[in-house]
PDB file of N, CA and C in Angstrom:
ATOM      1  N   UNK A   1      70.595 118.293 -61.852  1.00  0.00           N
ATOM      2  CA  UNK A   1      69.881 117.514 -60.876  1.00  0.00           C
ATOM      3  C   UNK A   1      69.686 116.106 -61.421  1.00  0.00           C
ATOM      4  N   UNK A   2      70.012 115.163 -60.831  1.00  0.00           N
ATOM      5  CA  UNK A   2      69.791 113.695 -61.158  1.00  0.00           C
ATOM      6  C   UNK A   2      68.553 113.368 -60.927  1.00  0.00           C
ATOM      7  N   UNK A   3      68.186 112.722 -61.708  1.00  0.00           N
ATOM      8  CA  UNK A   3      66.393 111.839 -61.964  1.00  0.00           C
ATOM      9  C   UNK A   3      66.956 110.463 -61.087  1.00  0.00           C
ATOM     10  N   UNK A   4      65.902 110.546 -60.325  1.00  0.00           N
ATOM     11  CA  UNK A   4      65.714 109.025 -59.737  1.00  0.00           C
ATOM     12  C   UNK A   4      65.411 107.994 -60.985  1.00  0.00           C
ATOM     13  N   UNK A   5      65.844 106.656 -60.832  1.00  0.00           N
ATOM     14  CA  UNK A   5      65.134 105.499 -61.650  1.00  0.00           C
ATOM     15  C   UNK A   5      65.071 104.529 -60.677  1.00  0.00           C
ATOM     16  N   UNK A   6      63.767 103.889 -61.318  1.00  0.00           N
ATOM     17  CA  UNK A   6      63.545 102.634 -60.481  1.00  0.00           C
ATOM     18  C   UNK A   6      64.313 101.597 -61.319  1.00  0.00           C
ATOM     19  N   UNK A   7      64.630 101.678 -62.386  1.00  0.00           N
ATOM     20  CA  UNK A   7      65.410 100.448 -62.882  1.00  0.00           C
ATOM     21  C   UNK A   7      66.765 100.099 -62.039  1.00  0.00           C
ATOM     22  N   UNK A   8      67.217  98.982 -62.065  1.00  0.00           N
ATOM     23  CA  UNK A   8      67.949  98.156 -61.378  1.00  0.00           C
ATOM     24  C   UNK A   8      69.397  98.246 -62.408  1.00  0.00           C
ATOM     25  N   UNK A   9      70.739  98.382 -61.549  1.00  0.00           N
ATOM     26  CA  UNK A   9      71.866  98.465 -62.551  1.00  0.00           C
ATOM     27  C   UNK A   9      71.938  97.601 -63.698  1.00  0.00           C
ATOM     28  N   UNK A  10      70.772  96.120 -63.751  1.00  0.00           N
ATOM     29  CA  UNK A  10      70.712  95.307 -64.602  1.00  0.00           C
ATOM     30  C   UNK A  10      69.492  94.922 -64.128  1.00  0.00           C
ATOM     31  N   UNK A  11      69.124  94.606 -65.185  1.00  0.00           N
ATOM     32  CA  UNK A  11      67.647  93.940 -65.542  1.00  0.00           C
ATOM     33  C   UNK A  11      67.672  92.285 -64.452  1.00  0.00           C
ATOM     34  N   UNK A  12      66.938  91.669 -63.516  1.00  0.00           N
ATOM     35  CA  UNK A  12      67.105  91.012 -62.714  1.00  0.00           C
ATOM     36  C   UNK A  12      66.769  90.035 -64.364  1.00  0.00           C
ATOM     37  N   UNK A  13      66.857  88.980 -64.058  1.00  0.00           N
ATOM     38  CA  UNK A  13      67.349  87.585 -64.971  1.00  0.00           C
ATOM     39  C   UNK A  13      66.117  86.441 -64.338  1.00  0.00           C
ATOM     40  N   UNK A  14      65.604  84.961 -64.714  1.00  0.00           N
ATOM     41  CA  UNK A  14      64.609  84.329 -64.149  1.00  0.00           C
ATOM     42  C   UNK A  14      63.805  83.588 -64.738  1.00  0.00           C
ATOM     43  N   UNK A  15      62.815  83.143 -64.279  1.00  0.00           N
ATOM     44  CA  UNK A  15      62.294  82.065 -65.258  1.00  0.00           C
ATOM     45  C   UNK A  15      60.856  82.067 -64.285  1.00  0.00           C
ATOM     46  N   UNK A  16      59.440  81.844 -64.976  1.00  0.00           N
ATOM     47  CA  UNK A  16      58.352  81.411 -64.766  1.00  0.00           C
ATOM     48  C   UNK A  16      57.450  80.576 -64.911  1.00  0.00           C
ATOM     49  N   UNK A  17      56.737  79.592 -64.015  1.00  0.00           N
ATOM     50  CA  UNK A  17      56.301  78.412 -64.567  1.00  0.00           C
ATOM     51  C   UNK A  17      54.472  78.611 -63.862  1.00  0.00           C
ATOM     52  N   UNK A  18      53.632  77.569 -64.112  1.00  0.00           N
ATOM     53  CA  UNK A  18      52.266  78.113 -63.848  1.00  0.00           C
ATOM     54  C   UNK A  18      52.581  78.227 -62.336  1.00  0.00           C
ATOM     55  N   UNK A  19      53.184  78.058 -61.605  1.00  0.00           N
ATOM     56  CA  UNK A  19      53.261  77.796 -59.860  1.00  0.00           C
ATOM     57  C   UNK A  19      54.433  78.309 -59.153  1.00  0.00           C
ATOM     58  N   UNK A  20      55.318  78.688 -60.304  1.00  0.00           N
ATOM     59  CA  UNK A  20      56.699  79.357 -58.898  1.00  0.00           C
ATOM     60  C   UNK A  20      57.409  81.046 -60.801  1.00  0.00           C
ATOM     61  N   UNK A  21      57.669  81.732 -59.696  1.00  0.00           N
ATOM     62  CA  UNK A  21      58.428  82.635 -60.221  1.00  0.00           C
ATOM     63  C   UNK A  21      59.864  82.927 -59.369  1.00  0.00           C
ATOM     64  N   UNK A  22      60.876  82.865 -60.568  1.00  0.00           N
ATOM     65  CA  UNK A  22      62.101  82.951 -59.991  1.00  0.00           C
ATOM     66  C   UNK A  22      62.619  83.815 -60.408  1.00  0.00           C
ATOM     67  N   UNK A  23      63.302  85.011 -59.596  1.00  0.00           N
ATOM     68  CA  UNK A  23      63.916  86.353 -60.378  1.00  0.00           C
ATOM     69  C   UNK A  23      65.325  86.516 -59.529  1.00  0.00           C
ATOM     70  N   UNK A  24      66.291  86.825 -60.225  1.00  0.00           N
ATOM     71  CA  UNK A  24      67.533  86.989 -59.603  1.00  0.00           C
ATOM     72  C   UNK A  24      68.024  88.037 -59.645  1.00  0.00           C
ATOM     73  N   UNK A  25      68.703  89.230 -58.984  1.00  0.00           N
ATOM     74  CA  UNK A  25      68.717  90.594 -58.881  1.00  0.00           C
ATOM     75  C   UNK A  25      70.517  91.021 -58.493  1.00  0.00           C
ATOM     76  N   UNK A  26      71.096  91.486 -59.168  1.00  0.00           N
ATOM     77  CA  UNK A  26      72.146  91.330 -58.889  1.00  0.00           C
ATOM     78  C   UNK A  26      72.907  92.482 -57.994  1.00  0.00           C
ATOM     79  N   UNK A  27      73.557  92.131 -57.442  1.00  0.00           N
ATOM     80  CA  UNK A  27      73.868  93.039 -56.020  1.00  0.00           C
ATOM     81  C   UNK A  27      75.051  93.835 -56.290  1.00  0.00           C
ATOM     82  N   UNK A  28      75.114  95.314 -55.844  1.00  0.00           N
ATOM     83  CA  UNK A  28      74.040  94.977 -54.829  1.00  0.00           C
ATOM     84  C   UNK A  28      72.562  95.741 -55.139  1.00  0.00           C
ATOM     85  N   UNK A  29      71.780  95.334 -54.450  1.00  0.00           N
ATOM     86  CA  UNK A  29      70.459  95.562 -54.776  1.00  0.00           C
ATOM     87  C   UNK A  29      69.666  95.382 -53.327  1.00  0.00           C
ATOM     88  N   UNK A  30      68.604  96.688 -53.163  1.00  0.00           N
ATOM     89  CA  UNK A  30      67.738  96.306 -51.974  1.00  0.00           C
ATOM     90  C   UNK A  30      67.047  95.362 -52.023  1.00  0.00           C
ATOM     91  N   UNK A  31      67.066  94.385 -50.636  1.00  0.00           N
ATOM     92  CA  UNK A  31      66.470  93.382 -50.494  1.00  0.00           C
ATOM     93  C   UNK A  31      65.087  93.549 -50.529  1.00  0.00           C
ATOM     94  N   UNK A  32      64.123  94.317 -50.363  1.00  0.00           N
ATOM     95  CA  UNK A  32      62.875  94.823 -50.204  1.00  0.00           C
ATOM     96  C   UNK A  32      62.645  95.304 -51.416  1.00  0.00           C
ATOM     97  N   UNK A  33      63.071  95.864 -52.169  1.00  0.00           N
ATOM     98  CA  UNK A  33      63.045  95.899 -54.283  1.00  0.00           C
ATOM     99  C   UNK A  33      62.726  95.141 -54.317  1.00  0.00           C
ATOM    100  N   UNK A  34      63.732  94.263 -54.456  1.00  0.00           N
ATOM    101  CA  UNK A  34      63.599  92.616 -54.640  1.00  0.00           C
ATOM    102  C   UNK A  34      62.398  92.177 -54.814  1.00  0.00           C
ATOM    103  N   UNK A  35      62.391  91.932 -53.405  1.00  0.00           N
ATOM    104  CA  UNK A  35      60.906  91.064 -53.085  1.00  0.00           C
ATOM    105  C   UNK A  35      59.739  92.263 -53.297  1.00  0.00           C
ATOM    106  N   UNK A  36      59.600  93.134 -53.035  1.00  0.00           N
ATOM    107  CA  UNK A  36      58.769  93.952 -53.519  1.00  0.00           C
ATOM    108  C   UNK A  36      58.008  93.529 -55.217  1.00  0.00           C
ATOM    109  N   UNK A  37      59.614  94.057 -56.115  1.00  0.00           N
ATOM    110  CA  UNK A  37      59.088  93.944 -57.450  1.00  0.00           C
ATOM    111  C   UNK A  37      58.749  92.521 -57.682  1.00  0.00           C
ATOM    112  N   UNK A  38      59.196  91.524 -57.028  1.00  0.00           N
ATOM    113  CA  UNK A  38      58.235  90.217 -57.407  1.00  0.00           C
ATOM    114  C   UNK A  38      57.641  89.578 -56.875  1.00  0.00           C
ATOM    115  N   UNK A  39      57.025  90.328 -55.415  1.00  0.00           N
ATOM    116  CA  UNK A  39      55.863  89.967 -55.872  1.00  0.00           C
ATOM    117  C   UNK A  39      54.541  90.815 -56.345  1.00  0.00           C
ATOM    118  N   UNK A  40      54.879  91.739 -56.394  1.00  0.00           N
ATOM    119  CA  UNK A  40      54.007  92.647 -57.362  1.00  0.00           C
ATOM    120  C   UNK A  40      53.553  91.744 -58.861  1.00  0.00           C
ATOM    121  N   UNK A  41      54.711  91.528 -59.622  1.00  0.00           N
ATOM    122  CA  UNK A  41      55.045  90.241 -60.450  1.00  0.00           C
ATOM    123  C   UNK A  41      53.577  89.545 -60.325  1.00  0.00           C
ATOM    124  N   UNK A  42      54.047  88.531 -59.229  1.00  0.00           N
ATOM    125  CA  UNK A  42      53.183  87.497 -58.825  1.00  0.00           C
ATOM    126  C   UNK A  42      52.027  87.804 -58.959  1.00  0.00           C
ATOM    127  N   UNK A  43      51.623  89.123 -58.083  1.00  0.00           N
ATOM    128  CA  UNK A  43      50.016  89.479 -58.184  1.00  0.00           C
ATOM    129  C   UNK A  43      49.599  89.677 -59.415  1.00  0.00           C
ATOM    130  N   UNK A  44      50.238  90.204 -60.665  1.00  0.00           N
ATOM    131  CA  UNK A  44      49.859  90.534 -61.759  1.00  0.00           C
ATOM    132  C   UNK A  44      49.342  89.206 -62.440  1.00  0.00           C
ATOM    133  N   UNK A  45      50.435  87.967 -62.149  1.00  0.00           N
ATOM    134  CA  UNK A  45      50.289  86.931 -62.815  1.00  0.00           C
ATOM    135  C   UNK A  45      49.084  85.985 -62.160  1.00  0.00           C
ATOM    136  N   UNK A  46      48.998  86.329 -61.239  1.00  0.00           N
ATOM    137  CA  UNK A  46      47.992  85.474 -60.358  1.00  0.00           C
ATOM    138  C   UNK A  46      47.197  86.002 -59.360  1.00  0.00           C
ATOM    139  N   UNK A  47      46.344  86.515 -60.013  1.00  0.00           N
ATOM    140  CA  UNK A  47      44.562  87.032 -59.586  1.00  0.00           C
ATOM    141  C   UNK A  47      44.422  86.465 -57.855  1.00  0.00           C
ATOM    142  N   UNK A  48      44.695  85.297 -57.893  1.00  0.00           N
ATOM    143  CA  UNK A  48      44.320  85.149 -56.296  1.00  0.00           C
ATOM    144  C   UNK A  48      44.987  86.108 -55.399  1.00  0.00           C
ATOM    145  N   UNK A  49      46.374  86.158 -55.734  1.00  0.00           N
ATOM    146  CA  UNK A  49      47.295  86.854 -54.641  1.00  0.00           C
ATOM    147  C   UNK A  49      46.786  88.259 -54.757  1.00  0.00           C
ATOM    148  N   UNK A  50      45.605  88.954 -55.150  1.00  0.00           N
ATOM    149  CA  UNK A  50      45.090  90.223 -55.092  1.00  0.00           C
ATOM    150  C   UNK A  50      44.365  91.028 -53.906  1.00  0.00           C
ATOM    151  N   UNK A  51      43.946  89.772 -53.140  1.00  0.00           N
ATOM    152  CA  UNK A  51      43.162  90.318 -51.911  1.00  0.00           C
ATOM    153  C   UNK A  51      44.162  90.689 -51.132  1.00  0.00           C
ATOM    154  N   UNK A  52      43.594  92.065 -50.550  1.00  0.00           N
ATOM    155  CA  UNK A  52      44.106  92.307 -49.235  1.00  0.00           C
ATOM    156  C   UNK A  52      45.248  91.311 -48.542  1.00  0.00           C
ATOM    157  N   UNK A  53      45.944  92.282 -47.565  1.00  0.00           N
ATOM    158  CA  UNK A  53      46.780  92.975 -47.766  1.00  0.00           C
ATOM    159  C   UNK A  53      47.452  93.261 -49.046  1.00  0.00           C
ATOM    160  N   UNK A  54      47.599  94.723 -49.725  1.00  0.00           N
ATOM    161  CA  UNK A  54      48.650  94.698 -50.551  1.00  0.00           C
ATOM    162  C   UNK A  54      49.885  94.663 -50.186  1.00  0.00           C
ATOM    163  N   UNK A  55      50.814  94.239 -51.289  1.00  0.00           N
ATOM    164  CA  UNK A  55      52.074  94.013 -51.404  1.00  0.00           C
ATOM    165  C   UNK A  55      53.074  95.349 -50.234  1.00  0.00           C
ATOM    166  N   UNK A  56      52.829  96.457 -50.775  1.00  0.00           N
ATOM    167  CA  UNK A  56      52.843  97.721 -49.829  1.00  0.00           C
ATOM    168  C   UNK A  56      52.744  97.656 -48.695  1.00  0.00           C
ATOM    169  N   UNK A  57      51.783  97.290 -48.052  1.00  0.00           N
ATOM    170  CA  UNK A  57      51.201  97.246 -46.770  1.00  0.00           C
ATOM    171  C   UNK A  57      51.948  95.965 -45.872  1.00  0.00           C
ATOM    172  N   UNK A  58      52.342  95.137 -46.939  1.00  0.00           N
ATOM    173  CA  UNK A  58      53.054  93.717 -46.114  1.00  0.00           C
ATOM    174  C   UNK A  58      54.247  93.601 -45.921  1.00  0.00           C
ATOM    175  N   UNK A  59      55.055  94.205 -47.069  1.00  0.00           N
ATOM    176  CA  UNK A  59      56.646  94.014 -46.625  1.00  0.00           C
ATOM    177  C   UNK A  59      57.019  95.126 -46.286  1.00  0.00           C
ATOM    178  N   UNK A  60      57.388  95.182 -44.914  1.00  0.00           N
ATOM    179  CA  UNK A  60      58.570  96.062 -44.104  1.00  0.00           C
ATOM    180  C   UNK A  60      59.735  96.105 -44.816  1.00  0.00           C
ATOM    181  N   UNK A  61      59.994  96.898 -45.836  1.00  0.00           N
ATOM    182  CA  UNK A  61      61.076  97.493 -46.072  1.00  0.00           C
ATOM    183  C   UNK A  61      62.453  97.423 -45.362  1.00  0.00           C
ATOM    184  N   UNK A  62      62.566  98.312 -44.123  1.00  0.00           N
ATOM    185  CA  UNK A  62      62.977  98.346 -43.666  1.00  0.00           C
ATOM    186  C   UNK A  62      63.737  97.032 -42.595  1.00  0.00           C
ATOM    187  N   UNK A  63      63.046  96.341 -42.612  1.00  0.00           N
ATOM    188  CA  UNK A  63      63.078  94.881 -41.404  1.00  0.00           C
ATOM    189  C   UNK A  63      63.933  93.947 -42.387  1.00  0.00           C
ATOM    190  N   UNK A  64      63.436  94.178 -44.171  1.00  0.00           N
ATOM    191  CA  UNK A  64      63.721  92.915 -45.015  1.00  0.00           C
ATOM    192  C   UNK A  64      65.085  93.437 -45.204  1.00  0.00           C
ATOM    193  N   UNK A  65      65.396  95.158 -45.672  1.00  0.00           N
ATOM    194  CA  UNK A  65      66.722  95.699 -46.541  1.00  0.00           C
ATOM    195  C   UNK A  65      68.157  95.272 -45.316  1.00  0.00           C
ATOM    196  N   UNK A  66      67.541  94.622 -43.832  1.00  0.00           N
ATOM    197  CA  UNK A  66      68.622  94.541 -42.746  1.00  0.00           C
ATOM    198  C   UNK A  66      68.383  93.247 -42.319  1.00  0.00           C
ATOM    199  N   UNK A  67      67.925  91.979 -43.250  1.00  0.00           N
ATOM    200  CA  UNK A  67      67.973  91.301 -43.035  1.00  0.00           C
ATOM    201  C   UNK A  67      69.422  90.045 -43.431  1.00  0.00           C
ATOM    202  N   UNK A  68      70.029  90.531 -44.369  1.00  0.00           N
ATOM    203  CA  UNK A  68      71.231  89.894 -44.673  1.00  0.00           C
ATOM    204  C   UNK A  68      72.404  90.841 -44.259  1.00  0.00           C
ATOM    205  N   UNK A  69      73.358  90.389 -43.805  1.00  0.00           N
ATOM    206  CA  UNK A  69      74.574  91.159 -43.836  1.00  0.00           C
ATOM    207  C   UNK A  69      75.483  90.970 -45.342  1.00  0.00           C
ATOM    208  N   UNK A  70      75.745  92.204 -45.451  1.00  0.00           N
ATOM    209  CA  UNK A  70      76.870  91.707 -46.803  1.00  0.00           C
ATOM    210  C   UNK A  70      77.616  91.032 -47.301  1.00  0.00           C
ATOM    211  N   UNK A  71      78.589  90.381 -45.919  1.00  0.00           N
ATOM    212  CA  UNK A  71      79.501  89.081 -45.713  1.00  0.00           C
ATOM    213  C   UNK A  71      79.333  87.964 -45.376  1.00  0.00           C
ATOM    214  N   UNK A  72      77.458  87.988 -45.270  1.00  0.00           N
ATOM    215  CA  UNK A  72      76.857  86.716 -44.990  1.00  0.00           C
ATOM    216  C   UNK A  72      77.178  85.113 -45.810  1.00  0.00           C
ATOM    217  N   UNK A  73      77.887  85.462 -46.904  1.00  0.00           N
ATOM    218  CA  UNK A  73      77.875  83.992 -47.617  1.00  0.00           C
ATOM    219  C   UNK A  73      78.940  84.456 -48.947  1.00  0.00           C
ATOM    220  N   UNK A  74      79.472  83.243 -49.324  1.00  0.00           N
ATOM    221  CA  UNK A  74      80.541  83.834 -49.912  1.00  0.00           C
ATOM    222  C   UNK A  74      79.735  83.296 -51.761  1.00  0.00           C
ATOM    223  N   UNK A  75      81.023  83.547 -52.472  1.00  0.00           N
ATOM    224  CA  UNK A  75      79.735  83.657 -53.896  1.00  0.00           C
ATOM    225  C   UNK A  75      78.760  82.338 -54.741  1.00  0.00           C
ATOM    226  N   UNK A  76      79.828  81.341 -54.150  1.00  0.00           N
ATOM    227  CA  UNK A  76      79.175  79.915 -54.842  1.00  0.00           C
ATOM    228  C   UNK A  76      77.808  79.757 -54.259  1.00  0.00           C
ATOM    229  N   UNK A  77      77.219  79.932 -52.913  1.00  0.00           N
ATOM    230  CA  UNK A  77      75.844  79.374 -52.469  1.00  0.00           C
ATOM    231  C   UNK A  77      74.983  79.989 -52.585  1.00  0.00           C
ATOM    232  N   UNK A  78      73.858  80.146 -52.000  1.00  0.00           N
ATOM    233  CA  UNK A  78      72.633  80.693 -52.026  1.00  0.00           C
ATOM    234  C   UNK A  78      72.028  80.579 -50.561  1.00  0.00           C
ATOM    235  N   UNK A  79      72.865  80.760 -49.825  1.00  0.00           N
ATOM    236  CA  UNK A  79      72.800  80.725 -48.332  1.00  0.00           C
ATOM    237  C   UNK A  79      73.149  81.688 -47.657  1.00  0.00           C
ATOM    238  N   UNK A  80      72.315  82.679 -46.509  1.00  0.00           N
ATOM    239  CA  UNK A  80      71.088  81.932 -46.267  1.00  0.00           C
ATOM    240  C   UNK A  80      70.196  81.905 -47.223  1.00  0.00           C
ATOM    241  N   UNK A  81      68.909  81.971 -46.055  1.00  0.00           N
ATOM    242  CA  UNK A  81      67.873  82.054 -46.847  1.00  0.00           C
ATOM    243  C   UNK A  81      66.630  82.511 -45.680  1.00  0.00           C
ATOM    244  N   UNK A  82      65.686  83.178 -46.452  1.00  0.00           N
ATOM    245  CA  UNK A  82      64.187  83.215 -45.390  1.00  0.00           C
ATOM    246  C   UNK A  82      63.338  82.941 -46.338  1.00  0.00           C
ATOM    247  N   UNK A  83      61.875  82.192 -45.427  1.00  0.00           N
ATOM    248  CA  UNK A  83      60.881  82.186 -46.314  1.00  0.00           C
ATOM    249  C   UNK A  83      59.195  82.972 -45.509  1.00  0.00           C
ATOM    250  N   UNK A  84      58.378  83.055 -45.807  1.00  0.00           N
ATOM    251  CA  UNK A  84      57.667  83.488 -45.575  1.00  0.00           C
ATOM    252  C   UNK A  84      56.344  83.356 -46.018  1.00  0.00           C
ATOM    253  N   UNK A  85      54.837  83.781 -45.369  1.00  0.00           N
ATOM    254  CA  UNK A  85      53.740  82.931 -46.912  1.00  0.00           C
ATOM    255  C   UNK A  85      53.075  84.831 -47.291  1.00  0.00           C
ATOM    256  N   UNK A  86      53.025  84.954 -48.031  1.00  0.00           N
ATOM    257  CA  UNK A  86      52.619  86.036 -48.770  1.00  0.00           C
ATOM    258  C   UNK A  86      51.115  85.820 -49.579  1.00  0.00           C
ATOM    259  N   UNK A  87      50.031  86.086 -48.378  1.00  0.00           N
ATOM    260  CA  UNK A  87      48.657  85.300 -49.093  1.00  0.00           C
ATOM    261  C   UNK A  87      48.736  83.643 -49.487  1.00  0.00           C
ATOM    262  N   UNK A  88      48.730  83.392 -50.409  1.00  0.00           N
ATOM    263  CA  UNK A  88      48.595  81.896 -50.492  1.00  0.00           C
ATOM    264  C   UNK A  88      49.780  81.508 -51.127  1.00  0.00           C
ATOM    265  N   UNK A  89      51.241  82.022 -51.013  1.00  0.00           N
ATOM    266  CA  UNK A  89      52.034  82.037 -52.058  1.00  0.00           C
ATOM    267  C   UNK A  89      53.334  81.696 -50.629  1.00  0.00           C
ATOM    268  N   UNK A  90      54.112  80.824 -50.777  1.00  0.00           N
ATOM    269  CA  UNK A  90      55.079  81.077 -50.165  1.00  0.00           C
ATOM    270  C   UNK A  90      56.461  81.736 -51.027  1.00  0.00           C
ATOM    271  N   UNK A  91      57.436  82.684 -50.243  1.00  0.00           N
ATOM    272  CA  UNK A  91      58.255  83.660 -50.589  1.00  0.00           C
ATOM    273  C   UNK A  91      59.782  83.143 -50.014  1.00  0.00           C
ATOM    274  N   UNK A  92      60.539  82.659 -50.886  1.00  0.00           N
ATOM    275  CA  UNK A  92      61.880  82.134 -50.419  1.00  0.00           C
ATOM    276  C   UNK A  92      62.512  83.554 -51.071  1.00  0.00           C
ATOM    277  N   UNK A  93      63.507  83.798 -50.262  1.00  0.00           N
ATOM    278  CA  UNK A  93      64.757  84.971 -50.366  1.00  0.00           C
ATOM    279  C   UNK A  93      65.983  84.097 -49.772  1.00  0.00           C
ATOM    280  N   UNK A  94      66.544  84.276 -51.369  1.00  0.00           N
ATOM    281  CA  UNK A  94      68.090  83.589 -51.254  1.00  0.00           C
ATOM    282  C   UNK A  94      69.244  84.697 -51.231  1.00  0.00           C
ATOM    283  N   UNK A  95      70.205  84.818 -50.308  1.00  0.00           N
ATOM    284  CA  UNK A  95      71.216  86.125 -51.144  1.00  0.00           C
ATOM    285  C   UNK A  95      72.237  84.982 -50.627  1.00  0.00           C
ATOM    286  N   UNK A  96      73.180  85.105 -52.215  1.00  0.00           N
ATOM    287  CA  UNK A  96      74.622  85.501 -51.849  1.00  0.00           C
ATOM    288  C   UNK A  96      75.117  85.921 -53.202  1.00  0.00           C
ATOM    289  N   UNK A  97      75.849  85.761 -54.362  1.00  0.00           N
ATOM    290  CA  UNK A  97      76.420  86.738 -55.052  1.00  0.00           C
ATOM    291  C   UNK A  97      75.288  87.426 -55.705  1.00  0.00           C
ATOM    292  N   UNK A  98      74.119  86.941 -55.846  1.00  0.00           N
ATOM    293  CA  UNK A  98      72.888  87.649 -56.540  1.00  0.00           C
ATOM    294  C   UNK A  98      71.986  87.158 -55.231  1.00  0.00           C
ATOM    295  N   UNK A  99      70.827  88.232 -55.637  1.00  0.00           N
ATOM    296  CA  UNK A  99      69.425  88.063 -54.575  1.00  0.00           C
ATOM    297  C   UNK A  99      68.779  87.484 -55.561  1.00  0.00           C
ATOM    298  N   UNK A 100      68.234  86.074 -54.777  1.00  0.00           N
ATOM    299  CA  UNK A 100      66.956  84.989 -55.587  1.00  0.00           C
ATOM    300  C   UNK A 100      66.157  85.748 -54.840  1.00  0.00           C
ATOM    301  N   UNK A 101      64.681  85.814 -55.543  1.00  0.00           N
ATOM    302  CA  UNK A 101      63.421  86.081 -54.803  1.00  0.00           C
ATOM    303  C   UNK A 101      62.914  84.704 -56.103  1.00  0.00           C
ATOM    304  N   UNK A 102      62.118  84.043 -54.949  1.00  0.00           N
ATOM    305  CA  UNK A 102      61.236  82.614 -55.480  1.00  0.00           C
ATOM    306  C   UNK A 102      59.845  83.209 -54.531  1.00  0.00           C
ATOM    307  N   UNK A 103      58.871  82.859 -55.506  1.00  0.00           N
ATOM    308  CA  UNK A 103      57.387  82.667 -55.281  1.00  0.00           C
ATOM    309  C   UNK A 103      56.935  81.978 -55.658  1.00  0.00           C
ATOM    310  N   UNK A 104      56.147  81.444 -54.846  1.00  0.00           N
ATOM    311  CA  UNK A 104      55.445  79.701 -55.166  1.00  0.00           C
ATOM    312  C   UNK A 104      54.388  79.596 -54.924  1.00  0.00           C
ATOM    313  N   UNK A 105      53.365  79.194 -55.862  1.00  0.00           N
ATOM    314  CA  UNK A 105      51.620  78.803 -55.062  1.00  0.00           C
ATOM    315  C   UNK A 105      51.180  77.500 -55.070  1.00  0.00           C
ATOM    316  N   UNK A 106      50.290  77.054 -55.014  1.00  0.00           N
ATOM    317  CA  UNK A 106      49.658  75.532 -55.144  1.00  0.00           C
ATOM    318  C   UNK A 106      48.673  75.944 -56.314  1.00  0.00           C
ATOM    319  N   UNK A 107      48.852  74.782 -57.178  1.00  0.00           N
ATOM    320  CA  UNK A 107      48.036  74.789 -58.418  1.00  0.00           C
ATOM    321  C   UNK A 107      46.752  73.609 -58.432  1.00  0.00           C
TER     322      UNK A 107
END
């Protein structure tokens, strides 16, 4: 019987500064992971983003994992893109050969 893991075929890659977190996830990979695991991230790193709604409760899974098509963009760009505000944090989702998830607050 195979064990589920939540780890990712590779460790997503990224960089953090006091005001934006950038994590790159390499595909393919659910889009709702993604953004899920960072901003979970985020909340850890930043106490404000703790109130209500949790992270759980806010991203539709389902709505985000059918939001790109596979052939949407070819490998050089980072296009498209959606953004969204997640508590006081806005949430850019980049896909094309890797999924960017960017989170950003005001400092």
């Amino acid at each position: 019987m195979a064990k589920s893991s939540r780890h990712w075929e590779s460790a997503p890659t990224g960089w953090s500064t006091d005001s934006q977190i950038v994590r790159e996830f390499d595909r393919p990979v659910r889009v709702s992971k993604a953004v899920t695991e960072t901003l979970i991230e985020a909340v850890e790193d930043w106490p404000e983003l703790s109130r209500s709604p949790p992270v759980f409760e806010f991203v539709d899974a389902d709505k985000l994992d059918g939001l790109f098509k596979t052939r949407a963009v070819d490998e050089a760009s980072h296009m498209p893109s959606v953004e969204f505000l997640f508590q006081d944090a806005l949430v850019t989702v980049m896909y094309a050969s890797t999924v960017r998830v960017i989170v950003e607050r005001e400092v």
